[in-house]
PDB file of N, CA and C in Angstrom:
ATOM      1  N   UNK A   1       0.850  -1.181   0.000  1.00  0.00           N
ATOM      2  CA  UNK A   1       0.000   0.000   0.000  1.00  0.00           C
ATOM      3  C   UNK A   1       0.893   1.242   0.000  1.00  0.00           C
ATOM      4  N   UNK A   2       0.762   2.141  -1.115  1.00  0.00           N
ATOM      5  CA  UNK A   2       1.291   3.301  -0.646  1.00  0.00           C
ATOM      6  C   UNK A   2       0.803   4.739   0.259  1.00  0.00           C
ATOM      7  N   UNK A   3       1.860   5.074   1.013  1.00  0.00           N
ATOM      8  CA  UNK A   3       1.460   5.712   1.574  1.00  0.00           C
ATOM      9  C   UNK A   3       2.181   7.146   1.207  1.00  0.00           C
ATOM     10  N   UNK A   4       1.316   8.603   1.643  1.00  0.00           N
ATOM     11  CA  UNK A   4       1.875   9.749   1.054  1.00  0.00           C
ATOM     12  C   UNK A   4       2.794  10.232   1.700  1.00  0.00           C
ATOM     13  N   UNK A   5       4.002  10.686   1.190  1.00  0.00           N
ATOM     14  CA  UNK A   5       5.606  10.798   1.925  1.00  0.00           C
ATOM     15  C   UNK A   5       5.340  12.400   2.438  1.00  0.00           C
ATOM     16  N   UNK A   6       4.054  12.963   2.079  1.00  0.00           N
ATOM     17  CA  UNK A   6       3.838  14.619   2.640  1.00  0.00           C
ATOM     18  C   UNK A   6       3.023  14.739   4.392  1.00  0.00           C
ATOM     19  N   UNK A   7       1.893  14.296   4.063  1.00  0.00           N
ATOM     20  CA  UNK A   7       0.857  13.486   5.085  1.00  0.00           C
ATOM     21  C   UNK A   7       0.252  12.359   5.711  1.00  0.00           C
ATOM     22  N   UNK A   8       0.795  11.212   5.328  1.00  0.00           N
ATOM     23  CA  UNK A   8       0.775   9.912   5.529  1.00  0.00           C
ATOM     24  C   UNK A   8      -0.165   8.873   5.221  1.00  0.00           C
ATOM     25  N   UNK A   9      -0.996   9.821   4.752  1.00  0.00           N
ATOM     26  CA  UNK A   9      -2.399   8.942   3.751  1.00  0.00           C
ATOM     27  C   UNK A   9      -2.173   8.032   3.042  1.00  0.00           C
ATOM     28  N   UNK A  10      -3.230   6.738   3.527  1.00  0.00           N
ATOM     29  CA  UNK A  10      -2.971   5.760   2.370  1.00  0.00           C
ATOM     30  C   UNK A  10      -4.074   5.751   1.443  1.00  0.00           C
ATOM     31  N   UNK A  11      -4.928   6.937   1.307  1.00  0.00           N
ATOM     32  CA  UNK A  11      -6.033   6.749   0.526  1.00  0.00           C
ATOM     33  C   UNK A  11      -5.850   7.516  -0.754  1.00  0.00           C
ATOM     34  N   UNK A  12      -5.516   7.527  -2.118  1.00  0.00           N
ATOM     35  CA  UNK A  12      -5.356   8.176  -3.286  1.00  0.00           C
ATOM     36  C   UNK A  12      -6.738   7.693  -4.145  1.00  0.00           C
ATOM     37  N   UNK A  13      -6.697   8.582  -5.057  1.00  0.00           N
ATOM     38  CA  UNK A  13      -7.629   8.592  -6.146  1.00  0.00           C
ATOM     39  C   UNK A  13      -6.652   8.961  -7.355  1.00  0.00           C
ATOM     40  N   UNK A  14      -7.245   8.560  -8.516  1.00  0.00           N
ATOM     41  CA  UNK A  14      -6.500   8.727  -9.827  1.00  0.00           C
ATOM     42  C   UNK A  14      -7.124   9.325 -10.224  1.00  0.00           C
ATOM     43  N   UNK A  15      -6.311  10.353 -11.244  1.00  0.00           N
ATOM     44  CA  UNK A  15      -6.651  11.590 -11.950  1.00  0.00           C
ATOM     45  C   UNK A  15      -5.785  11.710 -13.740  1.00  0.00           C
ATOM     46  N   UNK A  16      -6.056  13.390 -13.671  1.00  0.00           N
ATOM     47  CA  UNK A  16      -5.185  14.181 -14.604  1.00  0.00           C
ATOM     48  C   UNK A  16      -4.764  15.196 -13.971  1.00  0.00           C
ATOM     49  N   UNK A  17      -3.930  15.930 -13.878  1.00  0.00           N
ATOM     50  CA  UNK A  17      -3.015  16.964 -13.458  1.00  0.00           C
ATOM     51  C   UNK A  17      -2.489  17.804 -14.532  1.00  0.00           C
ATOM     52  N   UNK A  18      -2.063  18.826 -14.351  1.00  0.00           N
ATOM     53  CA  UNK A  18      -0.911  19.103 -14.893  1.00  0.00           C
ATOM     54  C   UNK A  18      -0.182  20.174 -14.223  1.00  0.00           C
ATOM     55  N   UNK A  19       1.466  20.246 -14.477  1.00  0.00           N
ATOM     56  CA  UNK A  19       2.169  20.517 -13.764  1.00  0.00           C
ATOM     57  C   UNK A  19       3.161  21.651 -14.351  1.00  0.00           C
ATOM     58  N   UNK A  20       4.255  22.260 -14.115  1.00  0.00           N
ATOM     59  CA  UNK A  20       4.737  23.100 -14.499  1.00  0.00           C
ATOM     60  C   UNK A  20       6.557  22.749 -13.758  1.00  0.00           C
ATOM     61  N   UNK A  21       7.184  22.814 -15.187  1.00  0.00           N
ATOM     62  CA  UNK A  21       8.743  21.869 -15.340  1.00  0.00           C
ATOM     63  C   UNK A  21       9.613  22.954 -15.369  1.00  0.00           C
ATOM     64  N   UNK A  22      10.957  23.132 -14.995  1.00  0.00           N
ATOM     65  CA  UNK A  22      12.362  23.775 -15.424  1.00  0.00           C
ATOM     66  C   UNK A  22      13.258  23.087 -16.368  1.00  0.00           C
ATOM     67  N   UNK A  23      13.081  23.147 -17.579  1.00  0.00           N
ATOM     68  CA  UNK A  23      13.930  22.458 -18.479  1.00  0.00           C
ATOM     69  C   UNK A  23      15.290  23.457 -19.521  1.00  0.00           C
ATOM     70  N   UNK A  24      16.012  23.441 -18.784  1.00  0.00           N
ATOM     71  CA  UNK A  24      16.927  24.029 -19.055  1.00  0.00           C
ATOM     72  C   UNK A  24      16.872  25.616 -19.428  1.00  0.00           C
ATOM     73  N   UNK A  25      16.106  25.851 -17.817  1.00  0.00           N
ATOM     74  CA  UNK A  25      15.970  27.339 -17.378  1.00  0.00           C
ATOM     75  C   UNK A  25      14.939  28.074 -17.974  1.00  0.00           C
ATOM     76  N   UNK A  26      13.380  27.277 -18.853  1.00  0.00           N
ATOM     77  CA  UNK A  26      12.458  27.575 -19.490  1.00  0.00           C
ATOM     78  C   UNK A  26      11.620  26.777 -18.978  1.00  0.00           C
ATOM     79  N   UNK A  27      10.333  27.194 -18.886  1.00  0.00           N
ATOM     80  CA  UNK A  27       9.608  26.668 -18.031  1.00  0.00           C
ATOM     81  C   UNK A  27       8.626  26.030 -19.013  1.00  0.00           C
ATOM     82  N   UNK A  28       7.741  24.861 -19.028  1.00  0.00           N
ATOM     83  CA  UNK A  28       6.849  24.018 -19.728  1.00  0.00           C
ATOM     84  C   UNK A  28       5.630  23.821 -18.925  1.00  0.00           C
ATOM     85  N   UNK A  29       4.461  23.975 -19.535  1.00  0.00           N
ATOM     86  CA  UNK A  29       3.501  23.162 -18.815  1.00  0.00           C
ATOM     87  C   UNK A  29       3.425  21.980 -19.216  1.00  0.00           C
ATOM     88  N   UNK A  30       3.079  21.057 -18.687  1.00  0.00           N
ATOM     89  CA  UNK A  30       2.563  19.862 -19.311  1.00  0.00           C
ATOM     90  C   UNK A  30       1.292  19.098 -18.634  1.00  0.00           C
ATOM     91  N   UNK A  31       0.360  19.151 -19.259  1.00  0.00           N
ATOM     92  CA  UNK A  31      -1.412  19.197 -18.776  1.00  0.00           C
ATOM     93  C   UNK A  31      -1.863  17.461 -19.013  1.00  0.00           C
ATOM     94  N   UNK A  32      -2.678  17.260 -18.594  1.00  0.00           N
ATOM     95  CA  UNK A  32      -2.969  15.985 -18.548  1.00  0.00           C
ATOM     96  C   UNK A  32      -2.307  14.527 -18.227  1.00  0.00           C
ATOM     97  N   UNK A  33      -1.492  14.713 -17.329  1.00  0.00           N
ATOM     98  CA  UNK A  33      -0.587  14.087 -16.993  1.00  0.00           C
ATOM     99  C   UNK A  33      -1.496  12.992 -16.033  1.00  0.00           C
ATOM    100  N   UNK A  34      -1.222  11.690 -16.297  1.00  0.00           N
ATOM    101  CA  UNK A  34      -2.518  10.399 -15.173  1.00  0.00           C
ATOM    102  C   UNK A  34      -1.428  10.790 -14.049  1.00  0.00           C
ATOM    103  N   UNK A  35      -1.937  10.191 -12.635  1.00  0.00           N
ATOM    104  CA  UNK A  35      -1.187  10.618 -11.292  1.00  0.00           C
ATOM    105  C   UNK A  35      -1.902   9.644 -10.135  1.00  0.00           C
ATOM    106  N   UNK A  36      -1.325   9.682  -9.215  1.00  0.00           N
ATOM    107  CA  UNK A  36      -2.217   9.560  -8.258  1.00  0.00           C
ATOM    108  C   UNK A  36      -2.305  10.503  -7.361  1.00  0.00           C
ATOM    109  N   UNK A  37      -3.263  11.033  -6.957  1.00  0.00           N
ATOM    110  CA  UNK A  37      -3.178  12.118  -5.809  1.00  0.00           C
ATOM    111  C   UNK A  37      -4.223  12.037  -4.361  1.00  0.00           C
ATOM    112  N   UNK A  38      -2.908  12.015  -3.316  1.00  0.00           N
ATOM    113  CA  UNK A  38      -3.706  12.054  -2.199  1.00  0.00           C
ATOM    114  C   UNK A  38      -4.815  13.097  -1.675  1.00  0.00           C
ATOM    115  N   UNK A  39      -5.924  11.904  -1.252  1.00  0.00           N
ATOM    116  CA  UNK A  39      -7.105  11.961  -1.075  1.00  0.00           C
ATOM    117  C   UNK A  39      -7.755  13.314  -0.089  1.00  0.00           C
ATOM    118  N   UNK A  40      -6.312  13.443   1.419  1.00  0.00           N
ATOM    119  CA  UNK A  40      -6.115  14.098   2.079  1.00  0.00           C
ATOM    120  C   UNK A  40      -5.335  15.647   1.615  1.00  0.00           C
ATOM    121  N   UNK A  41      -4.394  15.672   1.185  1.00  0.00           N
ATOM    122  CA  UNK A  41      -3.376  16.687   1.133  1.00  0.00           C
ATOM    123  C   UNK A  41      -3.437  17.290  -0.358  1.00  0.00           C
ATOM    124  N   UNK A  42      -3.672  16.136  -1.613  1.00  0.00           N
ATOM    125  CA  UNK A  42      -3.609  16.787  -3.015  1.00  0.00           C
ATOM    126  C   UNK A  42      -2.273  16.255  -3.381  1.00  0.00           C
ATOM    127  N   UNK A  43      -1.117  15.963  -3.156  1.00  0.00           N
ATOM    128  CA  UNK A  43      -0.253  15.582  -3.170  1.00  0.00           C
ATOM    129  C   UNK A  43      -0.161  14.486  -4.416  1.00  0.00           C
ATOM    130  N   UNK A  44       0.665  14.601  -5.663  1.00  0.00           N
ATOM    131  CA  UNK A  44      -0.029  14.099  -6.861  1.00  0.00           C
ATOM    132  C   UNK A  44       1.737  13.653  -6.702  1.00  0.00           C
ATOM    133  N   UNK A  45       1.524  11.583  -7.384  1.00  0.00           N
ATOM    134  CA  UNK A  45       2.663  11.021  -7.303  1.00  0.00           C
ATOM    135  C   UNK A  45       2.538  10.465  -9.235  1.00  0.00           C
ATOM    136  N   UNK A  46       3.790  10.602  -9.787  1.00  0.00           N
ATOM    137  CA  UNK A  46       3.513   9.458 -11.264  1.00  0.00           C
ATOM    138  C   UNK A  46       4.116   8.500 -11.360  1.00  0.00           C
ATOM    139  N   UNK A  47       3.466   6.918 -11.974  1.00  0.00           N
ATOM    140  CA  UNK A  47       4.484   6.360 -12.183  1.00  0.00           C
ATOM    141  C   UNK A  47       5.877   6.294 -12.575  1.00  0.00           C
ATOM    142  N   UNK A  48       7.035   5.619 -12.964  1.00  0.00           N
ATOM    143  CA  UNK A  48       8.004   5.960 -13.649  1.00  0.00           C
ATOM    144  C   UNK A  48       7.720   5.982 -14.821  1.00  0.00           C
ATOM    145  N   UNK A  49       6.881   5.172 -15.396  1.00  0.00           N
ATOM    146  CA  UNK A  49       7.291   5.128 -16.839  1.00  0.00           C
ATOM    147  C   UNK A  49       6.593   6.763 -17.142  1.00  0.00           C
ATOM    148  N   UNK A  50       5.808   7.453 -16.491  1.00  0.00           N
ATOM    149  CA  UNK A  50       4.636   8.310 -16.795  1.00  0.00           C
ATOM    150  C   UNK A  50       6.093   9.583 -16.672  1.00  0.00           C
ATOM    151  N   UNK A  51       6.666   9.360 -15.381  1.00  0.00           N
ATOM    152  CA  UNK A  51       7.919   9.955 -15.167  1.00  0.00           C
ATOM    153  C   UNK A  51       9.088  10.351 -16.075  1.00  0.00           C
ATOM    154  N   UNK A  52       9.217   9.008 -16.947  1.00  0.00           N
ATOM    155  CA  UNK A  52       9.955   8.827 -18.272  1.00  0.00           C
ATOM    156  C   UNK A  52       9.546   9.356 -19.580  1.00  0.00           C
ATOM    157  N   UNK A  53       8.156   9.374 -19.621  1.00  0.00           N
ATOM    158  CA  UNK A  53       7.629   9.895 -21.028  1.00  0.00           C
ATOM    159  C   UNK A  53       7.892  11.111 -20.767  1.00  0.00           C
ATOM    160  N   UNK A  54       7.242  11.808 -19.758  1.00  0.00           N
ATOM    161  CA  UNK A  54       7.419  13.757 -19.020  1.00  0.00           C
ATOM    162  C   UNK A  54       8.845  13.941 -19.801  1.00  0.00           C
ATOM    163  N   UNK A  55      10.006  13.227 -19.410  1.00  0.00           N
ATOM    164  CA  UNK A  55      11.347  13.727 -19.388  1.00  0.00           C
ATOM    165  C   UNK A  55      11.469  13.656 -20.753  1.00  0.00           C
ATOM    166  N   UNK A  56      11.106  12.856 -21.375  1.00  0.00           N
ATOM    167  CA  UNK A  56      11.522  12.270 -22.980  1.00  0.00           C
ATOM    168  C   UNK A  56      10.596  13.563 -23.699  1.00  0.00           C
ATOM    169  N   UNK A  57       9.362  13.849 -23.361  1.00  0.00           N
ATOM    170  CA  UNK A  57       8.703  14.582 -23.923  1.00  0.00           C
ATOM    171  C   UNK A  57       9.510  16.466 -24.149  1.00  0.00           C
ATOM    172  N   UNK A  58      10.037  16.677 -22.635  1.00  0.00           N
ATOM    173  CA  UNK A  58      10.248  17.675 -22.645  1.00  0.00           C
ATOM    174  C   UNK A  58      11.506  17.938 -23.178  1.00  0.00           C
ATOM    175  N   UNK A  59      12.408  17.103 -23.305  1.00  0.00           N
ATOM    176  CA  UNK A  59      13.869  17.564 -23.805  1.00  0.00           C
ATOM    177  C   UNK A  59      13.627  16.770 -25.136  1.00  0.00           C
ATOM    178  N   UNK A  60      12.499  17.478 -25.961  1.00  0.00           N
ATOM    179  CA  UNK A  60      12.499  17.003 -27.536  1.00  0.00           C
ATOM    180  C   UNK A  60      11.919  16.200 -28.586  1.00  0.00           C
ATOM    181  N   UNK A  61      11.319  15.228 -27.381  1.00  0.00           N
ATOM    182  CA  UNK A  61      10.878  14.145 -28.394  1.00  0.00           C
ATOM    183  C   UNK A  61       9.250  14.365 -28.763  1.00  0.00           C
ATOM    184  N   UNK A  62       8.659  14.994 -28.494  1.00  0.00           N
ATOM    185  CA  UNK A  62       7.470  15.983 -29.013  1.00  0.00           C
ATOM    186  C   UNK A  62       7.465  17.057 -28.961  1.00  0.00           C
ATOM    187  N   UNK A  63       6.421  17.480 -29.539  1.00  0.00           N
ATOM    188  CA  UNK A  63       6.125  18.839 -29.870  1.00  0.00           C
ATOM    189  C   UNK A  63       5.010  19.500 -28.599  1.00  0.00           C
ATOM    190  N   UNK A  64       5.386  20.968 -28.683  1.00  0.00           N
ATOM    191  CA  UNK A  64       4.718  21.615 -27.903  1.00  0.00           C
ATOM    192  C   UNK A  64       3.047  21.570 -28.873  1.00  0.00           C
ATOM    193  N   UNK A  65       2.085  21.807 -28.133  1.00  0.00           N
ATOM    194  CA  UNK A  65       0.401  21.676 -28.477  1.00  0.00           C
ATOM    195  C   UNK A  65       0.258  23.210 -28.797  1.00  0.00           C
ATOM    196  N   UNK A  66       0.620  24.068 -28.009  1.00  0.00           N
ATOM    197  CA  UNK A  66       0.529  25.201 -28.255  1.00  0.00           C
ATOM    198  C   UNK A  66       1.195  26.072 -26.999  1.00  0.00           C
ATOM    199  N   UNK A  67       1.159  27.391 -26.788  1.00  0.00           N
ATOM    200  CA  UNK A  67       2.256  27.872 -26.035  1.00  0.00           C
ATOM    201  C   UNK A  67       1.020  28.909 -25.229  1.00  0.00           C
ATOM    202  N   UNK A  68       1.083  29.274 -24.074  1.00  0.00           N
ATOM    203  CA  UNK A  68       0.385  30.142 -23.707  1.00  0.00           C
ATOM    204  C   UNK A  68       1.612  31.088 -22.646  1.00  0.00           C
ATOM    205  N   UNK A  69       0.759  32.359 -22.290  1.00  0.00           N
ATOM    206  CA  UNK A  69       1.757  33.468 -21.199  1.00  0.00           C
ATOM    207  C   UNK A  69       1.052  33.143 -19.836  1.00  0.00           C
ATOM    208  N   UNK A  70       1.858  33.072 -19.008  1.00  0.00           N
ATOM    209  CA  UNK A  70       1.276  33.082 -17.566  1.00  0.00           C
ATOM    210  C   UNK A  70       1.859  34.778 -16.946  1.00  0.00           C
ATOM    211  N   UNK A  71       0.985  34.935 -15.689  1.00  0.00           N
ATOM    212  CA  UNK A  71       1.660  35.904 -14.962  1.00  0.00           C
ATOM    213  C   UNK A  71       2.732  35.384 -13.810  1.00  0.00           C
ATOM    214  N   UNK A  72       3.933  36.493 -13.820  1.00  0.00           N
ATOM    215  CA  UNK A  72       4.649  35.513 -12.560  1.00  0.00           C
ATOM    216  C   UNK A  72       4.151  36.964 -11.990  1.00  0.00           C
ATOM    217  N   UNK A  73       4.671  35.990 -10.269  1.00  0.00           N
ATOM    218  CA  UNK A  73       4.873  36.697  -9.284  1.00  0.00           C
ATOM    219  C   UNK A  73       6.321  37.119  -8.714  1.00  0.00           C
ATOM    220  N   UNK A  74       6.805  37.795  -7.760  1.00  0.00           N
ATOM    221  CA  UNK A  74       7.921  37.577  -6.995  1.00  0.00           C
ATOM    222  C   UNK A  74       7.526  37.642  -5.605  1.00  0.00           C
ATOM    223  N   UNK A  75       7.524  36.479  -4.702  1.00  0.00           N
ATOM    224  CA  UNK A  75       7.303  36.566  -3.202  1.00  0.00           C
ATOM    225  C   UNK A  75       8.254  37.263  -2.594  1.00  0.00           C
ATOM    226  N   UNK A  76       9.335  37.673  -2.605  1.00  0.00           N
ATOM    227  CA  UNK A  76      10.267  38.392  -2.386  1.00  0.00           C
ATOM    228  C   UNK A  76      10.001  40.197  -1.733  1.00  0.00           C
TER     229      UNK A  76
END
């Protein structure tokens, strides 16, 4: 059984996510990503292989879908 390494929940549900990457100092979204995320906290884990496609995807081996602008902040 896994349990969540943030809050200790062993209860997850499966989803889609998406998340936001540093790939060589440029930032990517990548949306629809399957996950599991705890039930309690939100805390979203991926398999490896799901882990492996992310990495393969982002340094090249597909194409971006389309590009959008976000706003940043500075907490600072």
């Amino acid at each position: 059984m896994m349990q969540c390494h943030v809050c200790g929940s062993t209860q997850w549900k499966d989803g889609l996510v998406s998340e936001v990457f540093e790939v060589d100092g440029e930032r990517v979204l990548v949306e629809d990503i399957p996950a599991r995320v705890c039930v309690r906290c939100g805390e979203e884990s991926f398999s490896r292989e799901t882990t492996e496609r992310i990495r393969r995807m982002v340094h090249g081996e597909a194409r971006a879908v389309r590009t959008v602008a976000m706003p940043v902040f500075s907490y600072a």
